[in-house]
N, C-alpha and C. Protein backbone atom coordinates (compact mmCIF):
# COMPACT_ATOMS: atom_id res chain seq x y z
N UNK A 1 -22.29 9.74 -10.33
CA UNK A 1 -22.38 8.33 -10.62
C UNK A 1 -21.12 7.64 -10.08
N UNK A 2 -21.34 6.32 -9.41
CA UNK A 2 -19.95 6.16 -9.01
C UNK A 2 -18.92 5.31 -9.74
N UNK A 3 -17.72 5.45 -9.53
CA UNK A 3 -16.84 4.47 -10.15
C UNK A 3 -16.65 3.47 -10.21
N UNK A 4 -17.03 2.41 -11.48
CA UNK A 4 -16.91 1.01 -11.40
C UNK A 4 -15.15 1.05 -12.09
N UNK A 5 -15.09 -0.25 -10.68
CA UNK A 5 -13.72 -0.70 -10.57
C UNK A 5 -13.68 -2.28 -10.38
N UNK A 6 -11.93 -3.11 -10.74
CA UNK A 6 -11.96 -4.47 -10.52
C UNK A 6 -11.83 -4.71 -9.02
N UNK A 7 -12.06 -5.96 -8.80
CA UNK A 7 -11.71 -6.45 -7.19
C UNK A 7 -10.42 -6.05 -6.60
N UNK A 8 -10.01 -5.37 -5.65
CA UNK A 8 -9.00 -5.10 -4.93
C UNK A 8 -7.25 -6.21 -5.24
N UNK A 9 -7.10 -6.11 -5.40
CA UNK A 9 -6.13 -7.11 -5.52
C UNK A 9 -4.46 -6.78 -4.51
N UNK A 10 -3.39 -7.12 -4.26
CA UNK A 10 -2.38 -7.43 -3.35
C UNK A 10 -1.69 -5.44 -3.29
N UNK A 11 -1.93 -5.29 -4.40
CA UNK A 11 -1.17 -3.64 -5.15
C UNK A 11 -1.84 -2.85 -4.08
N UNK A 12 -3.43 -3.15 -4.51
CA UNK A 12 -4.28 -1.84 -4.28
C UNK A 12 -4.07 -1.82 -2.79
N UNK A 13 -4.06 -2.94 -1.95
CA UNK A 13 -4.17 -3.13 0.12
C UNK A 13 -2.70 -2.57 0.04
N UNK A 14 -2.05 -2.72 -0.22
CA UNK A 14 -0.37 -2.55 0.09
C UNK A 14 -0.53 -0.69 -0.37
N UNK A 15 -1.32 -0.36 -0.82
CA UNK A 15 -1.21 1.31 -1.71
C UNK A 15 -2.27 1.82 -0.15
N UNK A 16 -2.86 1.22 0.09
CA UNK A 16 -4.27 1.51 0.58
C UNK A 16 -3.42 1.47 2.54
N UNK A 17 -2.66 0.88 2.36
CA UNK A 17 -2.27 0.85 4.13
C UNK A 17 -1.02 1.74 4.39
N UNK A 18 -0.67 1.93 2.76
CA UNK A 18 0.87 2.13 3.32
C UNK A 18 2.08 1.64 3.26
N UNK A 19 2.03 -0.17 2.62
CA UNK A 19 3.03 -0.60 2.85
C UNK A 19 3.99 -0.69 1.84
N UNK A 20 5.18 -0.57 1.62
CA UNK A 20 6.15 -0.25 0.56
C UNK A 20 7.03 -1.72 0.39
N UNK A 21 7.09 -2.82 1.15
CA UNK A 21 7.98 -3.41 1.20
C UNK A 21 7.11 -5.27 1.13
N UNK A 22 7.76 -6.39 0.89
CA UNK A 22 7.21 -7.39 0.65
C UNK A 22 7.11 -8.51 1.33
N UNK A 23 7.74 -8.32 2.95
CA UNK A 23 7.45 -9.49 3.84
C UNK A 23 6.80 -10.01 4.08
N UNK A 24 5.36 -9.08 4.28
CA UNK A 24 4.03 -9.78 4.57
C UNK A 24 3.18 -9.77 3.36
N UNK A 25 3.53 -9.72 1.98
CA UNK A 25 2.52 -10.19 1.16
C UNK A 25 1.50 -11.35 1.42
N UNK A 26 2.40 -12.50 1.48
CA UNK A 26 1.31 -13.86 1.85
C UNK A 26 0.35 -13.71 3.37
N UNK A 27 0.65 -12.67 3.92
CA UNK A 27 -0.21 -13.08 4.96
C UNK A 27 -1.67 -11.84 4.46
N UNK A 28 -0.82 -10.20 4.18
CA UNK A 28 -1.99 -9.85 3.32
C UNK A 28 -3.03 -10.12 2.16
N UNK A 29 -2.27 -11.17 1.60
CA UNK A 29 -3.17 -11.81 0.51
C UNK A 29 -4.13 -12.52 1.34
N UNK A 30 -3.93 -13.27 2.08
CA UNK A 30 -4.86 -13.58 2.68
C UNK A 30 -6.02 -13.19 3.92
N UNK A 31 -5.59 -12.19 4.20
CA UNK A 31 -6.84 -10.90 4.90
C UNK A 31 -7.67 -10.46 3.67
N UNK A 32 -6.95 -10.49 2.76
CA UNK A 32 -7.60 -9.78 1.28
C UNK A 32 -8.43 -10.63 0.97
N UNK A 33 -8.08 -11.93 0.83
CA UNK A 33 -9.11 -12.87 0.12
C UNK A 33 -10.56 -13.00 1.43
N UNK A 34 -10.13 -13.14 2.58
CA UNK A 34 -10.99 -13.12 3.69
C UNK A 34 -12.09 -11.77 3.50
N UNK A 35 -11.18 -10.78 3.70
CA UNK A 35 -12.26 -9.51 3.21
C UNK A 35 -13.30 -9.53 2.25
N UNK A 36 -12.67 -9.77 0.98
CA UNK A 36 -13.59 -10.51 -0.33
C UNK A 36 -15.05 -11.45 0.21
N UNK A 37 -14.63 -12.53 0.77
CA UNK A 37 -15.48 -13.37 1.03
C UNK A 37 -16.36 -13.30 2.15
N UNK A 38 -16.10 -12.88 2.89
CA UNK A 38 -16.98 -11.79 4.24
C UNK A 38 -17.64 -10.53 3.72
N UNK A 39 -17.02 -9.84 2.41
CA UNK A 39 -18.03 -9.04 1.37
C UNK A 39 -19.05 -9.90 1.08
N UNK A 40 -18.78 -10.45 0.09
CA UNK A 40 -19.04 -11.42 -0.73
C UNK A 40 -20.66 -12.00 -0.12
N UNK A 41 -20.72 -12.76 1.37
CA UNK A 41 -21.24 -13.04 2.43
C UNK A 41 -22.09 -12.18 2.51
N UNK A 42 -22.01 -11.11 2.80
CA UNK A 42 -22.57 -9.96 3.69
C UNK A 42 -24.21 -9.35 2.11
N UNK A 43 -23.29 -9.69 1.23
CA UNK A 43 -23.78 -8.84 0.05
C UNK A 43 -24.53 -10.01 -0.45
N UNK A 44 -24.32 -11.70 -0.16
CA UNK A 44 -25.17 -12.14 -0.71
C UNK A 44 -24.71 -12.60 -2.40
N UNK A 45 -23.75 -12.39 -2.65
CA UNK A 45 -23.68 -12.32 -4.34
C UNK A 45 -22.30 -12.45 -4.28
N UNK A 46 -21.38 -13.14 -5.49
CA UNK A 46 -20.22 -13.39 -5.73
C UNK A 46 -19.38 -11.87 -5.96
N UNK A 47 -18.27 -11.48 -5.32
CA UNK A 47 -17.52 -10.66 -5.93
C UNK A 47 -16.48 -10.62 -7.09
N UNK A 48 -16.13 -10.54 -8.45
CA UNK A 48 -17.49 -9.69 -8.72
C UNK A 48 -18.90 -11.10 -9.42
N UNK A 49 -20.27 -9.71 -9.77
CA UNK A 49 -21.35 -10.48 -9.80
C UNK A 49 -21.15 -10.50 -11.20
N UNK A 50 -21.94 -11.54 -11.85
CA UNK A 50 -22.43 -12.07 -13.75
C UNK A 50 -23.23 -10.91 -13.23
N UNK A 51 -23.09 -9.92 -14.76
CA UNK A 51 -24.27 -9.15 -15.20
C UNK A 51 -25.74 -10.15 -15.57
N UNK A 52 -25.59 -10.79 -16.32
CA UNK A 52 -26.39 -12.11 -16.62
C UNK A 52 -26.21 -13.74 -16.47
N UNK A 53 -26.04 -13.83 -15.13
CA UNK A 53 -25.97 -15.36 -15.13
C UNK A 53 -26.34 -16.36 -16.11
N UNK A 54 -27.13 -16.02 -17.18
CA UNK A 54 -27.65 -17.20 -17.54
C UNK A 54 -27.46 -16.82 -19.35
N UNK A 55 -26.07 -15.65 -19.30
CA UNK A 55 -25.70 -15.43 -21.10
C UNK A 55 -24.51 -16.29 -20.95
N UNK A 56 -23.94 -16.66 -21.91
CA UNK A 56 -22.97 -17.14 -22.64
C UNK A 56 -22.10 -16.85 -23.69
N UNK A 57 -20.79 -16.45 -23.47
CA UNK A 57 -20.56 -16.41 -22.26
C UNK A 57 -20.87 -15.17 -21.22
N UNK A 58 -20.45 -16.00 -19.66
CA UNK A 58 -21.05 -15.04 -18.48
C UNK A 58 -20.14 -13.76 -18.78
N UNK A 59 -20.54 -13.08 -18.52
CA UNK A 59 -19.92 -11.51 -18.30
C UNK A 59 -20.13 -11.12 -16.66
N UNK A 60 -19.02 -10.05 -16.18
CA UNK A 60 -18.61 -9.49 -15.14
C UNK A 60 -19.16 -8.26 -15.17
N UNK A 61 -20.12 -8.07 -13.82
CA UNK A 61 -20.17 -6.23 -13.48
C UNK A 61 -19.08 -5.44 -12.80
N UNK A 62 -18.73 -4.79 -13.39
CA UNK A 62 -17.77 -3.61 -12.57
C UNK A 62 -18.10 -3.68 -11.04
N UNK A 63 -16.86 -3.94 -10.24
CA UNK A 63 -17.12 -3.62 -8.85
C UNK A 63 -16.98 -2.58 -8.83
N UNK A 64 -18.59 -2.02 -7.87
CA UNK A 64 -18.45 -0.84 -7.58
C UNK A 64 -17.67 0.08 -6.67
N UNK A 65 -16.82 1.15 -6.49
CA UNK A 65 -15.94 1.81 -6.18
C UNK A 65 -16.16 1.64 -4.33
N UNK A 66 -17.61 1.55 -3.98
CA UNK A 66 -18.00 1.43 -1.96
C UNK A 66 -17.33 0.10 -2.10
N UNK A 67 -18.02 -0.96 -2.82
CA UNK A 67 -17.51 -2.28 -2.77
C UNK A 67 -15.95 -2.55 -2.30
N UNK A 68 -15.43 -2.18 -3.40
CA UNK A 68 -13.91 -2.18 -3.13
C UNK A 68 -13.50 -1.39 -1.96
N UNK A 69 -13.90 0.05 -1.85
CA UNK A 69 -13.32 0.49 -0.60
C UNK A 69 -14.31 -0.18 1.25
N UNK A 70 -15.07 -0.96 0.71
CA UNK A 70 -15.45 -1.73 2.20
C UNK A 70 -14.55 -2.93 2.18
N UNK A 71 -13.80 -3.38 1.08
CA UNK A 71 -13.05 -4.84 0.99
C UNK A 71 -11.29 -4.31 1.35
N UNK A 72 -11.20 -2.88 0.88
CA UNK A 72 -9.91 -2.70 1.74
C UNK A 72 -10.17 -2.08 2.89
N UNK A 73 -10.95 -1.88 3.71
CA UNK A 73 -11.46 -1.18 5.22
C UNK A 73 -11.46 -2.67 5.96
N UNK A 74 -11.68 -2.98 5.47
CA UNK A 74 -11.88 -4.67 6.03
C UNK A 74 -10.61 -5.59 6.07
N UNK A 75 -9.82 -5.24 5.14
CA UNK A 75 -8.64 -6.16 4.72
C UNK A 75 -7.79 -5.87 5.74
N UNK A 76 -7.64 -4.27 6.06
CA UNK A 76 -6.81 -3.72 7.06
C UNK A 76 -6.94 -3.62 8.11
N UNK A 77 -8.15 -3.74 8.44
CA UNK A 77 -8.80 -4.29 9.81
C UNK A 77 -8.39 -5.41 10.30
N UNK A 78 -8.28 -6.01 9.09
CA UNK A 78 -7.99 -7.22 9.66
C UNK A 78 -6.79 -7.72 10.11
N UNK A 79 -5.60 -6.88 9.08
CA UNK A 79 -4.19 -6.82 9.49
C UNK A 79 -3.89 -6.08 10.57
N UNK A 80 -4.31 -5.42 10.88
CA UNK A 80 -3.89 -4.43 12.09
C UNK A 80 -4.64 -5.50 13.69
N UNK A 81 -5.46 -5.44 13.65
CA UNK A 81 -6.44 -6.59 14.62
C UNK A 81 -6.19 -7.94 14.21
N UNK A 82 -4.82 -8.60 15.00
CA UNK A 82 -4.91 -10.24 14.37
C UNK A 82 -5.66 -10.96 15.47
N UNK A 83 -5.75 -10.40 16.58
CA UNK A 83 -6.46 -11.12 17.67
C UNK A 83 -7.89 -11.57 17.47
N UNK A 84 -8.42 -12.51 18.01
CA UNK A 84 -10.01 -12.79 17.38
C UNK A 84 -10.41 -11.76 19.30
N UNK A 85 -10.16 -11.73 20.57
CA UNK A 85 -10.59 -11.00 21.31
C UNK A 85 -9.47 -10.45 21.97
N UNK A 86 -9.68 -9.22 22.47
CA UNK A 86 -9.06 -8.57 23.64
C UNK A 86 -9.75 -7.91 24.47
N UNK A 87 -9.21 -7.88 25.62
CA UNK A 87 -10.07 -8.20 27.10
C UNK A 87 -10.30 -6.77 27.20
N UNK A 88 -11.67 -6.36 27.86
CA UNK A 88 -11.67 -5.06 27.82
C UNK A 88 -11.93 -4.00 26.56
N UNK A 89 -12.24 -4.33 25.79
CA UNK A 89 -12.74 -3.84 24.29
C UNK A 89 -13.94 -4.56 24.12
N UNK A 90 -15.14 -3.64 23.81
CA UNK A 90 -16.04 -4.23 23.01
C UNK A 90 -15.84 -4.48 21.46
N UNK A 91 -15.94 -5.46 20.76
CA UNK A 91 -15.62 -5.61 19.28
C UNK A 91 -17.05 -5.02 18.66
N UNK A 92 -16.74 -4.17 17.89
CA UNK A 92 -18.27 -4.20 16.68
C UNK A 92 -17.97 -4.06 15.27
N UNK A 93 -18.75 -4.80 14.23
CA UNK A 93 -18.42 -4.24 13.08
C UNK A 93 -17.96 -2.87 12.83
N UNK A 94 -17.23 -3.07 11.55
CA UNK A 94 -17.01 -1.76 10.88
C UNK A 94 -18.03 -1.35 10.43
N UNK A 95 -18.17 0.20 10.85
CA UNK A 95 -19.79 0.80 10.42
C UNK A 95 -19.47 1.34 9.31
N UNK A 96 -17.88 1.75 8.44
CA UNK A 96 -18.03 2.25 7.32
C UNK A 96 -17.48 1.46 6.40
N UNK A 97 -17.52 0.26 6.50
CA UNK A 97 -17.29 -0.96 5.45
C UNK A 97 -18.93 -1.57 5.43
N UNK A 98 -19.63 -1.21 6.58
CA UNK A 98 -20.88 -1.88 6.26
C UNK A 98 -22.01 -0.88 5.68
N UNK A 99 -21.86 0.44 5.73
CA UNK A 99 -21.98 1.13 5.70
C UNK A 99 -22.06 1.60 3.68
N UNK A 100 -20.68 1.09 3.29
CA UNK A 100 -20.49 1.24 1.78
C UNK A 100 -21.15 -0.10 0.98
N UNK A 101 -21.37 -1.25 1.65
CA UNK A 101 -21.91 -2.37 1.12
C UNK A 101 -23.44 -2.55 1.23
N UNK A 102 -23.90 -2.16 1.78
CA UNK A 102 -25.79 -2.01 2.27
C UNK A 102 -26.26 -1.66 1.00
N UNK A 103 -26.13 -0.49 0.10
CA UNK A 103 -26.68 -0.93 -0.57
C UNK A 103 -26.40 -1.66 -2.26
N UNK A 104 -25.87 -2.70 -1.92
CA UNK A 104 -25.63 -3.54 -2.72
C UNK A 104 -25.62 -4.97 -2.38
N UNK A 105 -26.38 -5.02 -1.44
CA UNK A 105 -27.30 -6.45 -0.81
C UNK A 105 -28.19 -6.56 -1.92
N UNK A 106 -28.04 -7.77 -1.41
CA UNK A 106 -29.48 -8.40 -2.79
C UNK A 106 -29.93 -9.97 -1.46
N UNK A 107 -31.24 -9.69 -1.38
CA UNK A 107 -31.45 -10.82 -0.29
C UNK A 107 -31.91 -10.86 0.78
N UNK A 108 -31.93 -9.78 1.30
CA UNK A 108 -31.36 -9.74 2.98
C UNK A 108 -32.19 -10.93 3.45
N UNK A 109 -33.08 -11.33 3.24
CA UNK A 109 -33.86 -12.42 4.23
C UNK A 109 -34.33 -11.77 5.45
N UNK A 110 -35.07 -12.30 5.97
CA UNK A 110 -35.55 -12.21 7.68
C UNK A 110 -34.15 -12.46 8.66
């Protein structure tokens, strides 16, 4: 069964890359929050989701353990790659950030 966990937060990317020191917090916080919301996007549903949208009050589901580890695969992707292109590289998604989020789509649409 897998591990429900909270949303990634500044600790967990800085534990998760490696980094020991605090220069670039503000710019990782914000790959982090980007990651989140390009989850978030992808999955269709707020990170994290209301168990019951419509109790009072709302309650939070445990993010699940793929969740979080596709939101730091992503976060660091994103820090390491600041360029939006470079010449001579094909760009493609991450297949194992998309890979841990599939199934926890709700939606997909046509």
């Amino acid at each position: 069964m897998p591990v429900a966990t909270t949303v990634p937060d500044l600790a967990a990317l800085k534990r998760h890359m490696r980094i020991r020191h605090s220069q670039e917090d503000e710019d990782l916080e914000e790959k982090l929050a980007a990651a989140i919301e390009q989850a978030a996007d992808f999955l269709n549903r707020p990170i994290p989701w209301p168990v019951d949208p419509a109790a009072d009050p709302i309650q939070w589901a445990p993010v699940p353990a793929a969740v979080r580890a596709a939101i730091l695969i992503q976060a660091a992707e994103l820090c390491a790659n600041r360029e939006a292109s470079v010449v001579g590289t094909i760009y493609t998604v991450i297949p194992t950030a998309r890979n841990l989020l599939n199934p926890h789509r709700v939606s997909m649409g046509v």
